[in-house]
N, C-alpha and C. Protein backbone atom coordinates (compact mmCIF):
# COMPACT_ATOMS: atom_id res chain seq x y z
N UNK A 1 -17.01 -45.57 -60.43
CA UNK A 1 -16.05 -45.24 -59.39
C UNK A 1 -14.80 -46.10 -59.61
N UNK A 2 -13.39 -45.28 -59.83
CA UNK A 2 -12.45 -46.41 -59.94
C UNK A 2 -12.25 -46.74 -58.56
N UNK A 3 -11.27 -48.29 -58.55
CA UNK A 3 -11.35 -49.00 -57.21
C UNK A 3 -9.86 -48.63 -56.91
N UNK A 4 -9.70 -48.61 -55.34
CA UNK A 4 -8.44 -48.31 -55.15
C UNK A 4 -8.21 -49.31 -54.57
N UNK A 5 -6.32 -49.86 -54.87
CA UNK A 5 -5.44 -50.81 -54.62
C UNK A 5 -5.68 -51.50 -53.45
N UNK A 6 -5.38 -52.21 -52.80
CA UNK A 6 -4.93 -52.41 -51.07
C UNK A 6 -3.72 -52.77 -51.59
N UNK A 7 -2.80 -52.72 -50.56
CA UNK A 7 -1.66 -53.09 -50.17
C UNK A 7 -1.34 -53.95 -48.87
N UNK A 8 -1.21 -55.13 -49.20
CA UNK A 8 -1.24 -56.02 -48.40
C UNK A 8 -0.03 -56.06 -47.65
N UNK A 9 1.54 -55.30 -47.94
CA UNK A 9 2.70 -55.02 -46.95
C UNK A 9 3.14 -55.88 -46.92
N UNK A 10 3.11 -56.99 -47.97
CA UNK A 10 3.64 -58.60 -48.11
C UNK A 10 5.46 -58.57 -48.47
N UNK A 11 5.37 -57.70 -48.93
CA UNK A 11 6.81 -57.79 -49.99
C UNK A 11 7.81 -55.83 -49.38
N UNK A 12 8.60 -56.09 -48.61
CA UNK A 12 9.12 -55.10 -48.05
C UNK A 12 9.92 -53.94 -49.13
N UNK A 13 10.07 -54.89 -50.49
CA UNK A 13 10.28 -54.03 -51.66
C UNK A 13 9.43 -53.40 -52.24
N UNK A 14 8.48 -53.49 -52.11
CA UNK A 14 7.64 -52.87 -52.94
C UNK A 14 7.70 -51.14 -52.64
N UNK A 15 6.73 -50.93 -53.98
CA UNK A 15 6.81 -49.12 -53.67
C UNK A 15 5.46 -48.35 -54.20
N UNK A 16 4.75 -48.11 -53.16
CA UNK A 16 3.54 -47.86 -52.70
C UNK A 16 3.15 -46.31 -53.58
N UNK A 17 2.68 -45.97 -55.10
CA UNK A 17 2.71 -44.78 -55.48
C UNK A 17 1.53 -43.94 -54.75
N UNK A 18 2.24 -42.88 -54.66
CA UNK A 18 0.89 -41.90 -54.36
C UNK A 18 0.78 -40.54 -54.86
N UNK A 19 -0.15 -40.41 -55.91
CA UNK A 19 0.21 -39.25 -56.99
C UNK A 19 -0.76 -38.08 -56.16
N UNK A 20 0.01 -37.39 -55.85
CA UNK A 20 -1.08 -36.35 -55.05
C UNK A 20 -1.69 -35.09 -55.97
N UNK A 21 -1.67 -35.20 -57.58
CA UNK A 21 -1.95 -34.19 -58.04
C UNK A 21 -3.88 -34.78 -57.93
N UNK A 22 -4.08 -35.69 -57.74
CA UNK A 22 -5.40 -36.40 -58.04
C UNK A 22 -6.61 -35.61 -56.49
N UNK A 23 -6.03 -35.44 -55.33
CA UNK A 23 -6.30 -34.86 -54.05
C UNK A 23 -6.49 -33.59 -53.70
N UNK A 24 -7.70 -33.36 -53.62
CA UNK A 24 -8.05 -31.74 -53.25
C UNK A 24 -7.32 -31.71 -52.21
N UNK A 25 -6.06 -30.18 -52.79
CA UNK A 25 -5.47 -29.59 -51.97
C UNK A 25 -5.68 -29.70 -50.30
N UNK A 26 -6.89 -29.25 -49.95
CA UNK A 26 -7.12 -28.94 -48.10
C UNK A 26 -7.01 -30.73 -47.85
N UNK A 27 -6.95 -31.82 -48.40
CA UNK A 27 -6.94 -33.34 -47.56
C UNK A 27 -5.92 -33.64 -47.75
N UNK A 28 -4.92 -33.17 -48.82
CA UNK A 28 -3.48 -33.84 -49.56
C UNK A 28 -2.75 -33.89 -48.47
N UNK A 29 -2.48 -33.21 -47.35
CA UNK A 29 -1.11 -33.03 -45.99
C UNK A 29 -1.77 -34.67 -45.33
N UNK A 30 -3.31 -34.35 -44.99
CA UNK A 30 -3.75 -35.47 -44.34
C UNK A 30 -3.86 -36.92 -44.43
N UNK A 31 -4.20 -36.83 -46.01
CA UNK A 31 -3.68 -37.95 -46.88
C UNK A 31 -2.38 -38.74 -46.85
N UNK A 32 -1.24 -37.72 -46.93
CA UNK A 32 -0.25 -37.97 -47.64
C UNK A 32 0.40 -38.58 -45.93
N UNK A 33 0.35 -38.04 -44.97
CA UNK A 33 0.42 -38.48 -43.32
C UNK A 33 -0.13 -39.84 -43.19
N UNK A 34 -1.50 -39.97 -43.35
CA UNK A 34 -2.23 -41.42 -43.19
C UNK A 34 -0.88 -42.14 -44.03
N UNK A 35 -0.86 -42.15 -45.48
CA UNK A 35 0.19 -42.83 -46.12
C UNK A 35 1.19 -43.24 -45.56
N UNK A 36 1.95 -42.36 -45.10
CA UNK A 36 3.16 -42.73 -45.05
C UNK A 36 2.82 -43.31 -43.60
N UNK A 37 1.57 -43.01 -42.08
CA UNK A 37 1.81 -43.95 -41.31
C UNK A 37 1.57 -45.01 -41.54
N UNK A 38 1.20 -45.58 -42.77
CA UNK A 38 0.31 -47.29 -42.88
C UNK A 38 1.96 -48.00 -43.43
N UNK A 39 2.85 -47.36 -43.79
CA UNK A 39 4.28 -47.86 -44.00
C UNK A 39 4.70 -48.44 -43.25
N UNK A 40 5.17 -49.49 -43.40
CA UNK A 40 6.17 -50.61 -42.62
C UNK A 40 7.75 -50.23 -42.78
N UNK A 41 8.73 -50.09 -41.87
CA UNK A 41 9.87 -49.57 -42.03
C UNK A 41 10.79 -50.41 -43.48
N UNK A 42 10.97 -49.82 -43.87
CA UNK A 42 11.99 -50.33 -44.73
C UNK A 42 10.91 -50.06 -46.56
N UNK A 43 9.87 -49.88 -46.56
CA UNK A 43 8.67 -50.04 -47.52
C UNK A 43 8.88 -47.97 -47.90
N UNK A 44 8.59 -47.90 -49.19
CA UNK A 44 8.59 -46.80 -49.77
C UNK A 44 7.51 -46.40 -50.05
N UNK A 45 7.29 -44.76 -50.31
CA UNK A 45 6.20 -44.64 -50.79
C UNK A 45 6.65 -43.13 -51.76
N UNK A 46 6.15 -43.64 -53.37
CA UNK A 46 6.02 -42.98 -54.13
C UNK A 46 5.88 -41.57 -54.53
N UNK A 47 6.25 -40.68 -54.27
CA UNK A 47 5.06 -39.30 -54.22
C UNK A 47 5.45 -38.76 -55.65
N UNK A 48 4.39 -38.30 -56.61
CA UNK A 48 4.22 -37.47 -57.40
C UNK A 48 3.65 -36.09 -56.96
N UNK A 49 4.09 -34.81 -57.39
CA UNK A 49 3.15 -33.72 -57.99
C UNK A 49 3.60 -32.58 -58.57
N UNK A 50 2.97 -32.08 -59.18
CA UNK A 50 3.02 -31.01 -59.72
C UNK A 50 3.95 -29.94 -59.66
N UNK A 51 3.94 -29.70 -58.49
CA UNK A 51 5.01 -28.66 -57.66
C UNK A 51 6.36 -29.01 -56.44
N UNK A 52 7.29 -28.62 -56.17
CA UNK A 52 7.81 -29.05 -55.04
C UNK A 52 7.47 -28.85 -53.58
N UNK A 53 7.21 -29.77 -52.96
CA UNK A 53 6.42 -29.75 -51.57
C UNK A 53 6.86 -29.21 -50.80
N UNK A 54 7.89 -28.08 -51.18
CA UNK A 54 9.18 -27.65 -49.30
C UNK A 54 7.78 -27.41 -48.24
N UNK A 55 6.80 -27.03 -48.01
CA UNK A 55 6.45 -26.99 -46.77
C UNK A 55 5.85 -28.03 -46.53
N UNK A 56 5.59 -29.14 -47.65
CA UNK A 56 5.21 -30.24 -46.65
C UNK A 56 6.64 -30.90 -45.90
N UNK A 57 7.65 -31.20 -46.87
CA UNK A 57 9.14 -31.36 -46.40
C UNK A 57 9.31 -30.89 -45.28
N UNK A 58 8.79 -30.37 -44.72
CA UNK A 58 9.41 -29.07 -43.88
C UNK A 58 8.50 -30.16 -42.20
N UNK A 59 6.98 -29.93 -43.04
CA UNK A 59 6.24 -30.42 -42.03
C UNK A 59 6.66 -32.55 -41.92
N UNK A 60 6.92 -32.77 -42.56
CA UNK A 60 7.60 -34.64 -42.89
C UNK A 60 8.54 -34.37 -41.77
N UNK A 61 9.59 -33.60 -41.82
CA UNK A 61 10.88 -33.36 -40.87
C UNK A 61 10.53 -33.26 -39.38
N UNK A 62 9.24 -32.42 -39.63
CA UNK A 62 8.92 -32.27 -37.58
C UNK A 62 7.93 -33.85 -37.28
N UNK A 63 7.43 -34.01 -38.30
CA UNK A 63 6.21 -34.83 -37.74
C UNK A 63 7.64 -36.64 -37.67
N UNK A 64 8.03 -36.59 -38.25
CA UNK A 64 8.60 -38.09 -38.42
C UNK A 64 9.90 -37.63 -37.95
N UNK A 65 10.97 -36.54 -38.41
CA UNK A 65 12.21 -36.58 -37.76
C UNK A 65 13.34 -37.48 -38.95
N UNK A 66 13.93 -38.49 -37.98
CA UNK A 66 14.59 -39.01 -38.87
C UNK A 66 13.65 -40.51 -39.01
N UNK A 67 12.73 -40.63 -39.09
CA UNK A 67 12.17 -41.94 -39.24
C UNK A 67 11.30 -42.48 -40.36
N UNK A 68 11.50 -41.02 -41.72
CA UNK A 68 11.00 -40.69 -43.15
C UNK A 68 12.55 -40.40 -43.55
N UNK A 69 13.12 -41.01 -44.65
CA UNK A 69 13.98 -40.64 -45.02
C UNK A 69 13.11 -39.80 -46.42
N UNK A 70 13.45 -39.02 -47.13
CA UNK A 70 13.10 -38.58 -48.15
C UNK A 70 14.65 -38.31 -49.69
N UNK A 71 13.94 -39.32 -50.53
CA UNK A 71 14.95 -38.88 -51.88
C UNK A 71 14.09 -38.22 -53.18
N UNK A 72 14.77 -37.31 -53.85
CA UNK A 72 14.50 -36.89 -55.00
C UNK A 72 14.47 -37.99 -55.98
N UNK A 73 13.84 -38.47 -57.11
CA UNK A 73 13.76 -39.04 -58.34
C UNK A 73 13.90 -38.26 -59.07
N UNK A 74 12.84 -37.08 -59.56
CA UNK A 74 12.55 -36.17 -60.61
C UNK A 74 12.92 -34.90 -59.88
N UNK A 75 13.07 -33.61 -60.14
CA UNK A 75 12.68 -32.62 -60.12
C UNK A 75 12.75 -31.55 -60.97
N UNK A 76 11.64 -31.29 -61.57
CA UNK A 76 11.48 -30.26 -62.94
C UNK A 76 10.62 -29.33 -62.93
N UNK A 77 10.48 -28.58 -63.65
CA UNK A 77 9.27 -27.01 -63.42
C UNK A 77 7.98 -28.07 -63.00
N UNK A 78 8.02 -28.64 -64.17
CA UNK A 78 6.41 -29.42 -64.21
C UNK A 78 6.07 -30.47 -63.52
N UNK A 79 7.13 -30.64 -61.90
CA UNK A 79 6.50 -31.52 -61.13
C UNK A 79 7.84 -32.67 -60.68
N UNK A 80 7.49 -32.83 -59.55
CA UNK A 80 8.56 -33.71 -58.51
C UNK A 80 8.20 -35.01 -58.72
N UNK A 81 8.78 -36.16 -58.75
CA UNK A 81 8.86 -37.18 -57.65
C UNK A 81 9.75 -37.62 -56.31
N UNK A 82 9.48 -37.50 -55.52
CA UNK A 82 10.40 -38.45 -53.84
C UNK A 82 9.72 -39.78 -53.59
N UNK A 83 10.67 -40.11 -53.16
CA UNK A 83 10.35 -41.28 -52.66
C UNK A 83 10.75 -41.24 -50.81
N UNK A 84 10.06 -41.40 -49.95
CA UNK A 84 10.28 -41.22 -48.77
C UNK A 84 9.73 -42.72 -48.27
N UNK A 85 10.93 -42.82 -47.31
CA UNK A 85 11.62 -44.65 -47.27
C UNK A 85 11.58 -44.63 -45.72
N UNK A 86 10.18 -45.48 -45.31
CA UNK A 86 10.01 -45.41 -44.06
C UNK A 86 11.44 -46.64 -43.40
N UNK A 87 11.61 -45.96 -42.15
CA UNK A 87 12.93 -46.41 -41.51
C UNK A 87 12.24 -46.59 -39.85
């Protein structure tokens, strides 16, 4: 079993990856929610996948508002990165 990280929230720079191609589809929204609430304002969190997320985007916008900022890094056929910068 590989071991997963903790994040101890020590260092307000840091940037928390979270590759969601690794997450069966039906937990990834739920997942990716837990994530970003364990964020401390100002602390990032990573997102990789495969595809572009507009309906999770969509659902980030109602559930947080303006209190997820979200930026593009990558975006290519074969998969996104954002980085969404808790505020």
């Amino acid at each position: 079993m590989a071991s997963i990280p903790i994040h101890n929230h020590t260092n307000p720079t840091d940037i928390y990856e979270f590759d969601a191609r690794g997450i069966a589809k039906r937990f990834r929204h739920a997942a990716i929610f837990g994530a970003l609430d364990a964020l401390h304002p100002g602390e990032v969190m990573r997102f990789v996948n495969d595809h572009d997320p507009l309906p999770l985007l969509d659902q980030l916008q109602m559930r947080y508002g303006d209190g997820v900022a979200i930026e593009y890094k990558q975006r290519r056929e074969e998969g996104v990165v954002i980085d969404f910068i808790k505020r």
